[in-house]
Protein backbone atom coordinates (compact mmCIF):
# COMPACT_ATOMS: atom_id res chain seq x y z
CA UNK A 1 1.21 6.91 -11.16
CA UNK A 2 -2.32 8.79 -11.30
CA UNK A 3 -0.49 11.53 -13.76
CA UNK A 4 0.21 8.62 -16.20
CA UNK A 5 -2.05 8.11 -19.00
CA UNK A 6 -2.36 4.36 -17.95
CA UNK A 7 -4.27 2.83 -14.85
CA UNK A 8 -1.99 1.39 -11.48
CA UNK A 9 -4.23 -1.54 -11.01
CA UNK A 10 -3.20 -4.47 -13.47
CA UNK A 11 -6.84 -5.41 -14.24
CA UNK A 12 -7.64 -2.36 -15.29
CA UNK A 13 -4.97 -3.09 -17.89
CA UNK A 14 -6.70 -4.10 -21.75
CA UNK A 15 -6.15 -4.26 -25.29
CA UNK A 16 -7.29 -0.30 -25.88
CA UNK A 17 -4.56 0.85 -22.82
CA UNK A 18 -1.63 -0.73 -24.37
CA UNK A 19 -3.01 0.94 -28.31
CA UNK A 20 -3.01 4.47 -26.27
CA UNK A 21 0.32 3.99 -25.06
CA UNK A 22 1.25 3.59 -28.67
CA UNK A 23 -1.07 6.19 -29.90
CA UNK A 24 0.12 8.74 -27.49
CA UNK A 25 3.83 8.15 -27.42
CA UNK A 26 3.96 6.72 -24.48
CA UNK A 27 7.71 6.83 -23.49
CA UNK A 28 9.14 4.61 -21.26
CA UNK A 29 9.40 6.48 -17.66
CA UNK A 30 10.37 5.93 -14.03
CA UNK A 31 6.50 4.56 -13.52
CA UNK A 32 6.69 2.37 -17.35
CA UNK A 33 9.14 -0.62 -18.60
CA UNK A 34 8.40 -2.09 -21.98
CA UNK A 35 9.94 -5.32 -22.43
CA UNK A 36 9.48 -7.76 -25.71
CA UNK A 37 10.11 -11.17 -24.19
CA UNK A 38 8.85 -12.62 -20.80
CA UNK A 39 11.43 -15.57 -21.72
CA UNK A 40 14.59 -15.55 -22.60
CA UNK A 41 14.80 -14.80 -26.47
CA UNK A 42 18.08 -17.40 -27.25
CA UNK A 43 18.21 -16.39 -31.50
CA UNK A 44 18.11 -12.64 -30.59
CA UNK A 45 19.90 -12.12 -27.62
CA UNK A 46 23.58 -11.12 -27.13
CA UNK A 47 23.37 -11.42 -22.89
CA UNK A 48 23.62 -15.04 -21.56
CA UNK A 49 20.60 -16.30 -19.78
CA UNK A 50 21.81 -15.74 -16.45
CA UNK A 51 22.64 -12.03 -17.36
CA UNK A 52 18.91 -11.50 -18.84
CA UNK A 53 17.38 -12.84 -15.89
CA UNK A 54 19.03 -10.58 -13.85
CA UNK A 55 18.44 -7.79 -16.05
CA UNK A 56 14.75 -8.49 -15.22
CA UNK A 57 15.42 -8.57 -11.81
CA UNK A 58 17.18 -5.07 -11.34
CA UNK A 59 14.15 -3.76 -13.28
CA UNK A 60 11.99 -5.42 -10.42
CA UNK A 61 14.01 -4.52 -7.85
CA UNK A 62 14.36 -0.72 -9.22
CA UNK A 63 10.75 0.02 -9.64
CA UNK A 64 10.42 -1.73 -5.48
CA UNK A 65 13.34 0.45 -4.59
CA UNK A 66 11.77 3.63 -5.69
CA UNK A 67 7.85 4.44 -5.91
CA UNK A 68 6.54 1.16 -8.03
CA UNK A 69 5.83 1.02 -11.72
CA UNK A 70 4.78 -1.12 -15.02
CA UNK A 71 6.33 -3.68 -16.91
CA UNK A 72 4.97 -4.78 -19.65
CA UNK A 73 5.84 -7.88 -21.39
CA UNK A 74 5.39 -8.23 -24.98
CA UNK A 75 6.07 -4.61 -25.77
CA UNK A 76 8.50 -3.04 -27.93
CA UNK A 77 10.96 -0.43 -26.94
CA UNK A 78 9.09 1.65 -30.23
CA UNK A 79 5.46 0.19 -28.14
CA UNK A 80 4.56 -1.69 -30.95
CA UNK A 81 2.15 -4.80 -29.19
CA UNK A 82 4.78 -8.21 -29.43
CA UNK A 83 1.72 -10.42 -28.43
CA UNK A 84 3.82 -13.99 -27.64
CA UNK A 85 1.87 -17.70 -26.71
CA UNK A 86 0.99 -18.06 -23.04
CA UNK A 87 3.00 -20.75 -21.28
CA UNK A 88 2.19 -24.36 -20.23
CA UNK A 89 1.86 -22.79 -16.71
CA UNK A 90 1.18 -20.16 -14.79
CA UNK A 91 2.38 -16.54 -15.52
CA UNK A 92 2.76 -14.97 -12.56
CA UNK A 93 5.03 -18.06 -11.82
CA UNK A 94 6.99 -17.07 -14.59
CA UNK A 95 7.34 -13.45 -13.01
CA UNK A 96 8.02 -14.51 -9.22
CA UNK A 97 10.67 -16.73 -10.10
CA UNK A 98 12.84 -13.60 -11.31
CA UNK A 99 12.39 -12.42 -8.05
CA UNK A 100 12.41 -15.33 -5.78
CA UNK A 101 16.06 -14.87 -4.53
CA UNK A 102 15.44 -10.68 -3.83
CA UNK A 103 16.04 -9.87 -0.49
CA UNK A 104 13.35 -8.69 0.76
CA UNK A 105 10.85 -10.26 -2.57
CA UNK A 106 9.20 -7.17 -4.16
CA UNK A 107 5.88 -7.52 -3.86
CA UNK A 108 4.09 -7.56 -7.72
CA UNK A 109 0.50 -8.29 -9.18
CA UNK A 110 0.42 -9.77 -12.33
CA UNK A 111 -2.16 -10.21 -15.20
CA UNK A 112 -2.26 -11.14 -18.55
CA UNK A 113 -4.74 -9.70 -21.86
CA UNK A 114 -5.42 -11.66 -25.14
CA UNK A 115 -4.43 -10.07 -28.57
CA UNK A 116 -7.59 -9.58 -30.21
CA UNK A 117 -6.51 -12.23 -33.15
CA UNK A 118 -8.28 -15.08 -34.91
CA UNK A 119 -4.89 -16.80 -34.59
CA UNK A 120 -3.16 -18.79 -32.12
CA UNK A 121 -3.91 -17.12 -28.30
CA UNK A 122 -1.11 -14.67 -27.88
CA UNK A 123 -1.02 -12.44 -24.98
CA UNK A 124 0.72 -8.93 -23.17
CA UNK A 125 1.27 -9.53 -19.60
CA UNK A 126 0.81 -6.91 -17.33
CA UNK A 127 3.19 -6.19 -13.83
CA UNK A 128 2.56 -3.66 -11.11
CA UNK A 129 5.42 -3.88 -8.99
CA UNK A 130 4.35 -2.19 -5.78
CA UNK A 131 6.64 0.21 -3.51
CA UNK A 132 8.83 -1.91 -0.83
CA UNK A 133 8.25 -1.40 2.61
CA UNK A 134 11.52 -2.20 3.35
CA UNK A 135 14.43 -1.04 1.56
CA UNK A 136 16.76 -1.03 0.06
CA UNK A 137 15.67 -4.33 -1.85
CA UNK A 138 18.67 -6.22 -3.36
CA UNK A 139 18.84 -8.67 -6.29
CA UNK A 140 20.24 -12.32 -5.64
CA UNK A 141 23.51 -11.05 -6.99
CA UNK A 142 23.31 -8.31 -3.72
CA UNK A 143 23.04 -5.91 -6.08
CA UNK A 144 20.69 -2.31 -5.67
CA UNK A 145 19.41 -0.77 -8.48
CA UNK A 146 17.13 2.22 -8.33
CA UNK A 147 14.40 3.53 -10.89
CA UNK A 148 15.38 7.19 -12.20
CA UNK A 149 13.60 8.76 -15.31
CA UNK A 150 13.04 6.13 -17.68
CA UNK A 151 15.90 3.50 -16.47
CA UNK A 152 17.22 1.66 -13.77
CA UNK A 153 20.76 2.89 -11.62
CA UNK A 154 22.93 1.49 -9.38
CA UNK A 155 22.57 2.95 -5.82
CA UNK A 156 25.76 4.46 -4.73
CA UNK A 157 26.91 3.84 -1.19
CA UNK A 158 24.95 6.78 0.49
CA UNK A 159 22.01 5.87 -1.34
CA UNK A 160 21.92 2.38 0.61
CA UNK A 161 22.79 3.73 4.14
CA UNK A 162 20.03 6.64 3.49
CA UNK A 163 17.68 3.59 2.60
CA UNK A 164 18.98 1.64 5.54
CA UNK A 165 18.68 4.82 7.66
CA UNK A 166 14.92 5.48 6.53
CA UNK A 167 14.23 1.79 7.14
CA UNK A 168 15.32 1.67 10.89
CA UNK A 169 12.63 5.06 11.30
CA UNK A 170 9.70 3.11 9.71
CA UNK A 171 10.26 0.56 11.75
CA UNK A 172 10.42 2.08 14.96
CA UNK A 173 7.44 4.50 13.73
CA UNK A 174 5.35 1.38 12.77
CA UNK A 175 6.39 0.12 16.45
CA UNK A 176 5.04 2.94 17.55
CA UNK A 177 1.91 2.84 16.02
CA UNK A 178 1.68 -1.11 16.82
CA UNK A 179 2.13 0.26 20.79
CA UNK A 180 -1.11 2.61 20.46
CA UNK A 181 -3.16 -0.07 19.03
CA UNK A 182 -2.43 -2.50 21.65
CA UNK A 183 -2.99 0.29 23.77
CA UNK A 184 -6.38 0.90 22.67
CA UNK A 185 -7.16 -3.26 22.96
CA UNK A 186 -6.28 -2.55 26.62
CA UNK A 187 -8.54 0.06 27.05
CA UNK A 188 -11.22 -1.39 25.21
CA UNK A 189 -11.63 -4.65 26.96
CA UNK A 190 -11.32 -2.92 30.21
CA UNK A 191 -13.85 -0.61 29.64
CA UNK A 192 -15.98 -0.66 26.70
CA UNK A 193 -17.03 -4.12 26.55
CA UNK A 194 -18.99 -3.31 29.88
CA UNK A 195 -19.33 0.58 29.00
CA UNK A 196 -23.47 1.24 29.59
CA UNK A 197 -23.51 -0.15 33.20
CA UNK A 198 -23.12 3.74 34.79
CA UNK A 199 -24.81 7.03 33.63
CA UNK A 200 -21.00 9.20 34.16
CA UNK A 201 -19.92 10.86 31.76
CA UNK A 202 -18.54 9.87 29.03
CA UNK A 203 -14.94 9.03 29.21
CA UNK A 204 -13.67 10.43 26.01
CA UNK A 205 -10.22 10.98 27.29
CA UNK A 206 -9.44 7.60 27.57
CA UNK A 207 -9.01 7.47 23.55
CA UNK A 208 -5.44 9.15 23.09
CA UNK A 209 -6.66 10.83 20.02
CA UNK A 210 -3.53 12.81 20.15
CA UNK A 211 -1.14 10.16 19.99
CA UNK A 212 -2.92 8.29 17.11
CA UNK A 213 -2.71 11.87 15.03
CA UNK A 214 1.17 11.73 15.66
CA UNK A 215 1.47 7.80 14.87
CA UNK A 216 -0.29 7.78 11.87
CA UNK A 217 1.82 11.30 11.23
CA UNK A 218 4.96 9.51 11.40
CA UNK A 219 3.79 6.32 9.19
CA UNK A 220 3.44 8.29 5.94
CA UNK A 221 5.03 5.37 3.78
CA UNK A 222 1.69 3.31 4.78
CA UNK A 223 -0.47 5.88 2.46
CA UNK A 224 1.15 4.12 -0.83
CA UNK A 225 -0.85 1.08 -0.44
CA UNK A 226 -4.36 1.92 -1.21
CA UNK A 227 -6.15 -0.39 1.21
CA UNK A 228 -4.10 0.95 3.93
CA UNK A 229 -4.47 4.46 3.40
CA UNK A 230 -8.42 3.94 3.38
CA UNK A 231 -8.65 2.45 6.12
CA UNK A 232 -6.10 5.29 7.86
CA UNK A 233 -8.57 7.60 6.99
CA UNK A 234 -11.48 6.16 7.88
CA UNK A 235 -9.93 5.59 11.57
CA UNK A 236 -8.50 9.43 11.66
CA UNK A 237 -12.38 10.47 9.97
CA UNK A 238 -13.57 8.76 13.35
CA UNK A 239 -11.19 10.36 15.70
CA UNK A 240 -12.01 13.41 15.02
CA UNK A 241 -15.86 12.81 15.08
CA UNK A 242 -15.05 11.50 18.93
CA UNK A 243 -12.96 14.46 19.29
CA UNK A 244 -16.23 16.67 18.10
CA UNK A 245 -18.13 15.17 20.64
CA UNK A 246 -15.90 15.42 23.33
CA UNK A 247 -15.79 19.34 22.47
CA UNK A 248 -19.70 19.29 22.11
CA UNK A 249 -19.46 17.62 26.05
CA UNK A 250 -17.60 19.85 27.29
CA UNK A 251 -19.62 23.06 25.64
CA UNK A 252 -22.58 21.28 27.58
CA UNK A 253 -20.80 21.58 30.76
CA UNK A 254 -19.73 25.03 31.02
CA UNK A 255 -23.25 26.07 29.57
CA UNK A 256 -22.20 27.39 26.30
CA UNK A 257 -24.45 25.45 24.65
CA UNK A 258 -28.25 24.55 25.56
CA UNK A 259 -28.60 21.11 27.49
CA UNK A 260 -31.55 19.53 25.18
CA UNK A 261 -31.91 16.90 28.11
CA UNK A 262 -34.27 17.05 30.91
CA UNK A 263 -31.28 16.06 33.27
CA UNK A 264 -27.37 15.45 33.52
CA UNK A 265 -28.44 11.68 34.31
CA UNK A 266 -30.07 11.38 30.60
CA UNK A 267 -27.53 13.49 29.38
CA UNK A 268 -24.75 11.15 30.24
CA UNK A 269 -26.49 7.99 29.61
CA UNK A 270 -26.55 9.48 25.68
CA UNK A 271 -23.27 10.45 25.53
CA UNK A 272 -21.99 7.11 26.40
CA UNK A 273 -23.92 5.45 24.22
CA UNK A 274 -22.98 7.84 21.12
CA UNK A 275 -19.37 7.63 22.41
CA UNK A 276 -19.96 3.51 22.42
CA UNK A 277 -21.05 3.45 18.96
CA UNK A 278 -18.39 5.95 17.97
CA UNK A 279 -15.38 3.62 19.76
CA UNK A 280 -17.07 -0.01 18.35
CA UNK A 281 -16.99 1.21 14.85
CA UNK A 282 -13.11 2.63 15.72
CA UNK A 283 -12.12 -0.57 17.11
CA UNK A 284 -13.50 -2.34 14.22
CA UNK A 285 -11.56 0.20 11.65
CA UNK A 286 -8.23 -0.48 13.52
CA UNK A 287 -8.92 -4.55 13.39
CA UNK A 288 -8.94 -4.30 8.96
CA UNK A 289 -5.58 -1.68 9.58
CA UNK A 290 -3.97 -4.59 10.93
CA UNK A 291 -5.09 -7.12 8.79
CA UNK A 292 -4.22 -4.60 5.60
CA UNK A 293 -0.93 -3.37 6.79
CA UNK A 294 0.38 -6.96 8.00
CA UNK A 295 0.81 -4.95 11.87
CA UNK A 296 2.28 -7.14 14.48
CA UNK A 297 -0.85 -6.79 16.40
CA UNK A 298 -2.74 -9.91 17.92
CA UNK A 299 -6.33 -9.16 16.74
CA UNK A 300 -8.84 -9.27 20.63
């Protein structure tokens, strides 16, 4: 959504974005749903209740099912701002409950903005409904819709078994990458926790920097939550500063490159402590991937 001419994050949202959209013709797209009512509008409505609740959730579910988007409650279909009073309780209540029978629940953030009136409180209410992880999401009626342009489809069949299809690879591939971690845990409490005690070399090929490349590789659909991907790239930032030095170690020992130690003794004892420093700060980076990206991983 960074092409749109509105912000992704939902408090980013206020009363001068939804004026542009209206100012700049905003048109609803496959990122942007305007919707009047965030309840069920009984003197101007020719669906039953039942049918506009779903209708909210295949938008939901459509947005999950493809790459996320906006709704925007209290919006005309021309953009014109239908500020409406704020319930007795909680909005995003209001929201989840669309959604609470979708299998799997998209996952949404939801905020609201104030009409800048004298009058009664009236308010827009703002929902990012984020990418699924796991798709194809259906709506309590086992229904799949998908966002295309600026409206929601129905998937065909070979729409759901390619979903189904790319679901079974992310989760193997996130396997995968669950593996290497757990791998790593190994090798750090057998090693590093006690790494100074000898002046050897350092033991950069215990990191299997090459497998983490091809993990992270095959977990692409991780980059579309922003927390994740940072901390992705700060991990694969330190790899490759490990791999550096483990090319900058090896220069030293052919003699390619001038030894600025007086002996190989001194010159080990630095490397492991660089390479010590360099494998705390990766183990710490991999402990906030799992928290972020909800691995299966039991934090050591």
């Amino acid at each position: 959504m960074e092409s749109q001419l509105f912000p992704t994050e939902v408090l980013e949202w206020t009363w001068e974005t939804i004026e542009s959209l209206r100012e700049n013709e905003q048109e609803e797209n496959r990122y942007l749903e305007y919707k009047a009512h965030l309840h069920y509008p009984e003197d101007e409505n020719d669906k039953s209740k039942t049918e506009w609740r779903h209708n909210i959730e295949a938008e939901i579910t459509a947005f999950a099912n493809a790459n996320g988007g906006i709704l925007l409650f209290g919006v005309g279909d021309d953009r014109t701002p239908i500020p409406f009073e704020p319930p007795e309780h909680d909005v995003a209540r209001t929201v989840n409950q669309f959604i609470q029978n979708s299998t799997p629940v998209p996952q949404v953030d939801v905020s609201t903005m104030r009409a800048p009136t004298d009058e009664v409180d009236r308010i827009i209410v703002v929902v990012r409904v984020h990418e699924a992880t796991r798709k194809p999401v259906m709506t309590s009626k086992s229904a799949c819709y998908v966002r295309i342009t600026e409206s929601k489809h129905p998937m065909s069949r070979e729409q759901i078994e390619s979903m189904f299809v790319e679901a079974d690879r992310r989760q193997q591939a996130v396997r995968q990458l669950e593996m290497e971690i757990e791998q790593f845990l190994d090798i750090y409490e057998e090693t590093f926790d006690d790494y100074l005690l000898t002046d050897a070399p350092p033991d950069y090929y215990l990191i299997n920097k090459i497998d983490f490349y091809r993990v992270f590789q095959e977990n692409t659909h991780l980059y579309s939550d922003e927390e994740v991907s940072q901390n992705i790239r700060n991990i694969l930032s330190e790899l490759r500063k490990i791999e550096l030095g483990e090319r900058y170690e090896r220069r030293l020992k052919d003699g390619e490159v001038p030894n600025p130690f007086e002996d190989s003794k001194r010159k080990n004892v630095a490397g492991r402590q660089e390479l010590e420093r360099q494998v705390n700060r990766l183990k710490n980076m991999i402990l906030q991937l799992i928290e972020s990206a909800d691995l299966d991983v039991e934090p050591r």
